[in-house]
Structures are given as C-alpha cells and as structure tokens.
Protein backbone atom coordinates (compact mmCIF):
# COMPACT_ATOMS: atom_id res chain seq x y z
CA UNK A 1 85.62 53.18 82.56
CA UNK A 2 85.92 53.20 86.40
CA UNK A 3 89.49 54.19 86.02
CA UNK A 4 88.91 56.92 83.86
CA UNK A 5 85.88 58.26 86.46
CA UNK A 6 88.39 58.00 89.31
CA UNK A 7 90.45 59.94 87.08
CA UNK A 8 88.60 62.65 86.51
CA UNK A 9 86.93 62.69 90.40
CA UNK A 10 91.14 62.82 91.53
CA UNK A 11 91.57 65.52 88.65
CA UNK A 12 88.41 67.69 90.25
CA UNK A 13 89.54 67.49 94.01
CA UNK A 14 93.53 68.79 92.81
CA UNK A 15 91.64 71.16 90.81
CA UNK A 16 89.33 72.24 93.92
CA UNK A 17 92.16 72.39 96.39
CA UNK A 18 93.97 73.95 94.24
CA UNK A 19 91.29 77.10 94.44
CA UNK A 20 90.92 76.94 98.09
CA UNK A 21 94.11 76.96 98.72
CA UNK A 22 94.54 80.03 96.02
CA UNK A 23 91.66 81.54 98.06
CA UNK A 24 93.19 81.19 101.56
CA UNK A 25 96.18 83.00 100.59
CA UNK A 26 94.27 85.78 98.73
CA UNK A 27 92.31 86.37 102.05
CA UNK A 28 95.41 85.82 104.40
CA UNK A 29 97.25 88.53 101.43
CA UNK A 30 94.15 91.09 101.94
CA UNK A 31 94.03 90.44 105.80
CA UNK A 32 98.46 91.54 105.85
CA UNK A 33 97.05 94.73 104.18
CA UNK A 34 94.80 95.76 106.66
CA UNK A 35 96.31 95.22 109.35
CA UNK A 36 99.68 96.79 108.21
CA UNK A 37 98.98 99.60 106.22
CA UNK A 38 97.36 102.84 107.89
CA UNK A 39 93.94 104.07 106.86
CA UNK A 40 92.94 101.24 103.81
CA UNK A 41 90.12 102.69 101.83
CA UNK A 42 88.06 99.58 100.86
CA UNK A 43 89.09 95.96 100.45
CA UNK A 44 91.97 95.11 98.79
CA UNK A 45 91.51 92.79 96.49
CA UNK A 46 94.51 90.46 95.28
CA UNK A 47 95.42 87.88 92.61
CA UNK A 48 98.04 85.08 93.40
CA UNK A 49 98.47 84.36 90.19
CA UNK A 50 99.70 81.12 88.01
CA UNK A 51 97.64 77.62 87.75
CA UNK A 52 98.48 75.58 89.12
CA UNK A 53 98.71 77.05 92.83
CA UNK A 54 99.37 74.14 94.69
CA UNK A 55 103.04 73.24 93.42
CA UNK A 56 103.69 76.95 94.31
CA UNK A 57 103.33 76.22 97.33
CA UNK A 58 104.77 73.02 98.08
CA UNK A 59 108.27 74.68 96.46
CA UNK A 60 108.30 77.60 99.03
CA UNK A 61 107.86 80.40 97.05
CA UNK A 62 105.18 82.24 94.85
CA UNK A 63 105.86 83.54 91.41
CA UNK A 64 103.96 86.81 91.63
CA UNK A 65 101.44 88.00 93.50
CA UNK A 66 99.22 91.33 92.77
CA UNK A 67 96.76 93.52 94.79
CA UNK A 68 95.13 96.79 94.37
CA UNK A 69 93.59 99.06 97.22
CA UNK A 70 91.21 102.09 96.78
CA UNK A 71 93.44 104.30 99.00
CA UNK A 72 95.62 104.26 102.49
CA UNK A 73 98.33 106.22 104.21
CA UNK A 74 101.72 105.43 102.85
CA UNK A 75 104.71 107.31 104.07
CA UNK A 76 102.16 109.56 106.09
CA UNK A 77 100.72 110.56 102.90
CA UNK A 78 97.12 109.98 101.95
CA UNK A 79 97.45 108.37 98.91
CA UNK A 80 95.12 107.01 96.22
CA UNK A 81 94.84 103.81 93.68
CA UNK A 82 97.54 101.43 95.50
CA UNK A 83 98.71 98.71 92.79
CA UNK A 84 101.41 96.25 94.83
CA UNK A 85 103.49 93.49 92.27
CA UNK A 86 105.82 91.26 94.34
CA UNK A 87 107.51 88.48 92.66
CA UNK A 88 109.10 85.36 94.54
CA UNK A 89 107.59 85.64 98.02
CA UNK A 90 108.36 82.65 100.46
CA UNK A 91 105.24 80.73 102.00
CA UNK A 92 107.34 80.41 105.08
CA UNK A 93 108.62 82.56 107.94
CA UNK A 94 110.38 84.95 107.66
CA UNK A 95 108.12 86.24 104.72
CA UNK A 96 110.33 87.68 101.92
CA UNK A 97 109.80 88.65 98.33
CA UNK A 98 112.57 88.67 95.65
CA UNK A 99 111.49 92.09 94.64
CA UNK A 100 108.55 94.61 95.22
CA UNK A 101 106.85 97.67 93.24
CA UNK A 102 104.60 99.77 94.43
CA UNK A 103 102.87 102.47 92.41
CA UNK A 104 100.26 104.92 94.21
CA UNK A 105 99.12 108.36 93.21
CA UNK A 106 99.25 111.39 95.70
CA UNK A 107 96.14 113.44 95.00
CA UNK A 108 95.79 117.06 94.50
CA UNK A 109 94.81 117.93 97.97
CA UNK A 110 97.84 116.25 99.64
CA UNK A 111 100.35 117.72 96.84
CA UNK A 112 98.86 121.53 97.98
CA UNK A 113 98.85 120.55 101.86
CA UNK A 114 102.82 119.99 101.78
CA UNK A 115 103.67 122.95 99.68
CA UNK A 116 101.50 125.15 101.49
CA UNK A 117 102.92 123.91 104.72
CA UNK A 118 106.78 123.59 103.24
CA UNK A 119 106.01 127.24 102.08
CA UNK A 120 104.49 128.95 104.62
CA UNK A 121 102.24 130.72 101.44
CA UNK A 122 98.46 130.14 100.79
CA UNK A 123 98.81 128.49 97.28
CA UNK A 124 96.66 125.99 95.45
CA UNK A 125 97.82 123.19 93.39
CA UNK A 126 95.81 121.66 90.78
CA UNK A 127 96.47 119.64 87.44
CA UNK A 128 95.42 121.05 84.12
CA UNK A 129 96.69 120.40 80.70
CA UNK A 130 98.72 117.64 82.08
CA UNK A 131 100.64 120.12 84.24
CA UNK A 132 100.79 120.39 87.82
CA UNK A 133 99.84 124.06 88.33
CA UNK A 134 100.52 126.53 91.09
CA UNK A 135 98.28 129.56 91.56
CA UNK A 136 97.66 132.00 94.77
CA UNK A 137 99.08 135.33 96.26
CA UNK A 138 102.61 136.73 96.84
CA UNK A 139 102.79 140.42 98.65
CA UNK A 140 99.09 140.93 97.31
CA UNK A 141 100.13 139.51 93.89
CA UNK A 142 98.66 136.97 91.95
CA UNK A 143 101.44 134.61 91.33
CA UNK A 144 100.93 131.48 89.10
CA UNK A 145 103.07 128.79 88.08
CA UNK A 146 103.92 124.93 86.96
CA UNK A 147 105.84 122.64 88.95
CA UNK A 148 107.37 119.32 87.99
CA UNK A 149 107.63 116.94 90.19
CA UNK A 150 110.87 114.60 90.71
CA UNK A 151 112.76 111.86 92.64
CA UNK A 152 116.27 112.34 94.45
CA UNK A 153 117.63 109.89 96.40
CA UNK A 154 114.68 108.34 97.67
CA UNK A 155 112.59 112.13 98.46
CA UNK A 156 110.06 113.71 96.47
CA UNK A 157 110.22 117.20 95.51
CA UNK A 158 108.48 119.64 93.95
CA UNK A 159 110.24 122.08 91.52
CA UNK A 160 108.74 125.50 90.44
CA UNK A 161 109.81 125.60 86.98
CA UNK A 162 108.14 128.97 85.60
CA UNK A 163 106.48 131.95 87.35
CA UNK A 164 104.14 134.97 86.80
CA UNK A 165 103.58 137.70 89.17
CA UNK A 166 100.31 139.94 87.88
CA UNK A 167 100.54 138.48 84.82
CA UNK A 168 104.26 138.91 83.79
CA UNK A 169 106.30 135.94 83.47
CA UNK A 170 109.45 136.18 85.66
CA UNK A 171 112.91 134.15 87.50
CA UNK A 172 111.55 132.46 90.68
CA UNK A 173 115.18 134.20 91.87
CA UNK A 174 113.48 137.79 91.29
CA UNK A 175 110.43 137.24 92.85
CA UNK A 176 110.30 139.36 96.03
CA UNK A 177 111.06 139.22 99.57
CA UNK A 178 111.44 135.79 100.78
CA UNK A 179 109.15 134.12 97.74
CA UNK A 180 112.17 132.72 96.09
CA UNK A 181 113.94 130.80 98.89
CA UNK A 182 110.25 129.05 99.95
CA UNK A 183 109.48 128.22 96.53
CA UNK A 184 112.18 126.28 96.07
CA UNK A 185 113.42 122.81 96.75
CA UNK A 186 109.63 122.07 98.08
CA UNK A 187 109.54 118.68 99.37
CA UNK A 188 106.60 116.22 99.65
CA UNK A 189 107.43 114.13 102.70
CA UNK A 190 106.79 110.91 102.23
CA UNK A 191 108.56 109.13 105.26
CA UNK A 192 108.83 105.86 107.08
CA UNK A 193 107.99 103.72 103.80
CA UNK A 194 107.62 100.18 104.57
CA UNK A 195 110.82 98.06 105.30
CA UNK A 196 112.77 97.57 101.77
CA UNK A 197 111.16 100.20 99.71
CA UNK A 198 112.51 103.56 98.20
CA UNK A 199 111.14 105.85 96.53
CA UNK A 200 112.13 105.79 92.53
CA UNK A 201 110.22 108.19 90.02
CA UNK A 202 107.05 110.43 90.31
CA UNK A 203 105.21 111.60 87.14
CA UNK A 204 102.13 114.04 86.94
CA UNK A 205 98.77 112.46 85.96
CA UNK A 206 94.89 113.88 85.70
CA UNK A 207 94.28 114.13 89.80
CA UNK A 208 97.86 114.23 90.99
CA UNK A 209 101.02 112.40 90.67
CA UNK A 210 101.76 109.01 90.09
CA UNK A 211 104.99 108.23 92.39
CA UNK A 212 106.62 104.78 92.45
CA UNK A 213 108.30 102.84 94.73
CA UNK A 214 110.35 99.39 94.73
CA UNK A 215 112.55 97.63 96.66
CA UNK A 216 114.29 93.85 96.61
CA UNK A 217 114.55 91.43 99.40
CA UNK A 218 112.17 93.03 101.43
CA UNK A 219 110.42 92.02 104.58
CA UNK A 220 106.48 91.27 103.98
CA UNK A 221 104.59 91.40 106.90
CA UNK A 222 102.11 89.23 107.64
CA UNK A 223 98.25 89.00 108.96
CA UNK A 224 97.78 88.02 112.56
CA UNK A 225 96.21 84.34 111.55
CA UNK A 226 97.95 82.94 108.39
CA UNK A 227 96.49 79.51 106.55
C-alpha cells in the first residue's frame, strides 16, 4: 500500500512538472511575440501541444506548437486574426522550426489604403457577396468594380477583373485617360516578412482577405528571458 501511494505521489509531481514546464514555455512563446512582432493587439495566447511535455523537451525538439493573436503589423501591414502552426521547433539555441504557417487576414481598410495609394484614385474597397468590391470616381464617373486578389512569387496583388463606368460595364483597357494603367497590376505591399517566410495564397473572406504565409527551416526568435 505504501508503494502504491508513493506511486501515485511520483505520478502527481511528473504530472505537475509536466504543466509547469508546459506553462513556462507558453509564457516564454507569448513573451517572443511581443517583443518581435510590431503593434500586437492583445495577448497572444498559445498551446504547446502533446502530453506528455516533458519528454519533448528532454529530446530537443517540440512537435507543434500553436498561437493566435488579435492583430499586429506583419510585413508593414496592419493585419487581423494571426493563427501561427510551427512544427519541430528546437528547445535550444539557435531556435529553429522544421516548418512554419502563418495565416492572417488584411482588413478592408488596409486593402483600400494600398490601392488608393498604388493608384493615385480616391476608391473604396469593401467585401460584399463574397467579392472584394471596388467603387469611387474616374473623370467625374462613377466607376465600380470586383477585384480578386492573388499570390505571385511571394507579392500580393490585386487584380481588377470587371468594370463599370456610369453604369455600363466595360474593358479596364478602355477606360479613359490614365485609369487603365493605375488599375492594374495593384500591389498590396507586404514587405520585410519575418526571416523564412513567403508569401503563398490570399483568398477573399467577410472583412478582407485571408493571405497565407509559410516557410521551412526558419529562424524563431526568441523572448529576452527564456525558462
């Protein structure tokens, strides 16, 4: 009977180490994000992943790791909804994960910033009916139009895929004066994404786009004061 109490006290401590030591890295995970992504909207909050945590550690590497953030700059884009996966991260300098994904969504309001800026013309992008939609003036015209969003080599752009000028539908090539050439090949630019990661696909959702981006063997930076 004592053996089987020791047991179970020896069972309980492995168990409770085992969550602080789940814990520590969750906090040291959260701290990394702060401190080296711009402008993090709330606290991240991350899950290490896999019971038992312990023998993670003691081999070097996690299996997966997951966190989410509210919002933060990425790419010098305010962005929205941050949901990081890496998979095989080492628990020892230099931190390194097998592979990394990154999905984020680029509201509205930053989508209609860089085509009003890439376009010189005072336009307004919203979504509706699962489009992204274009609407404003051209040469006292009200032009209108849906653009489609999509990933080349690593850039986001932005492509006007059907027009109407006062109400008739026409070729973005016949629309006048310069209108054509600065309606097309707008780009959104997201630059200086961290270490690793490119850009890979972009799809339109209810308050923007959803754009992803992944990488393998990339750096992972880490918080000031690690466990």
């Amino acid at each position: 009977m004592v053996g089987f109490t020791l047991l179970v006290v020896v069972l309980i401590g492995l168990v409770v180490a085992d969550v602080v030591a789940a814990e520590r890295t969750r906090q040291t995970v959260s701290d990394a994000i702060v401190e080296n992504v711009d402008d993090v909207v709330g606290t991240p909050v991350v899950d290490v992943g896999g019971f038992p945590f312990l023998p993670q550690l003691a081999t070097g590497e996690l299996d997966r790791l997951d966190a989410t953030v509210d919002g933060a700059t990425l790419g010098g884009i305010a962005m929205t909804d941050l949901a990081i996966t890496a998979r095989g991260i080492s628990t020892s300098t230099p931190y390194r994960a097998d592979e990394v994904v990154v999905h984020a969504t680029i509201p509205t309001a930053s989508l209609q910033e860089a085509v009003v800026e890439r376009s010189s013309l005072e336009l307004a992008v919203e979504v509706a009916d699962d489009a992204l939609r274009l609407s404003g003036q051209v040469l006292g015209l009200d032009l209108a139009g849906e653009l489609t969003p999509r990933v080349e080599e690593g850039h986001l752009f932005v492509d006007v895929q059907s027009v109407s000028v006062g109400g008739v539908r026409v070729d973005v090539d016949a629309l006048p004066g310069d209108a054509a050439s600065r309606l097309q090949d707008l780009e959104v630019p997201i630059e200086d994404l961290p270490e690793g990661l490119v850009l890979t696909d972009a799809v339109v959702q209810s308050d923007g786009v959803r754009v992803t981006a992944s990488g393998t063997d990339v750096p992972v930076p880490a918080a000031t004061a690690t466990p």
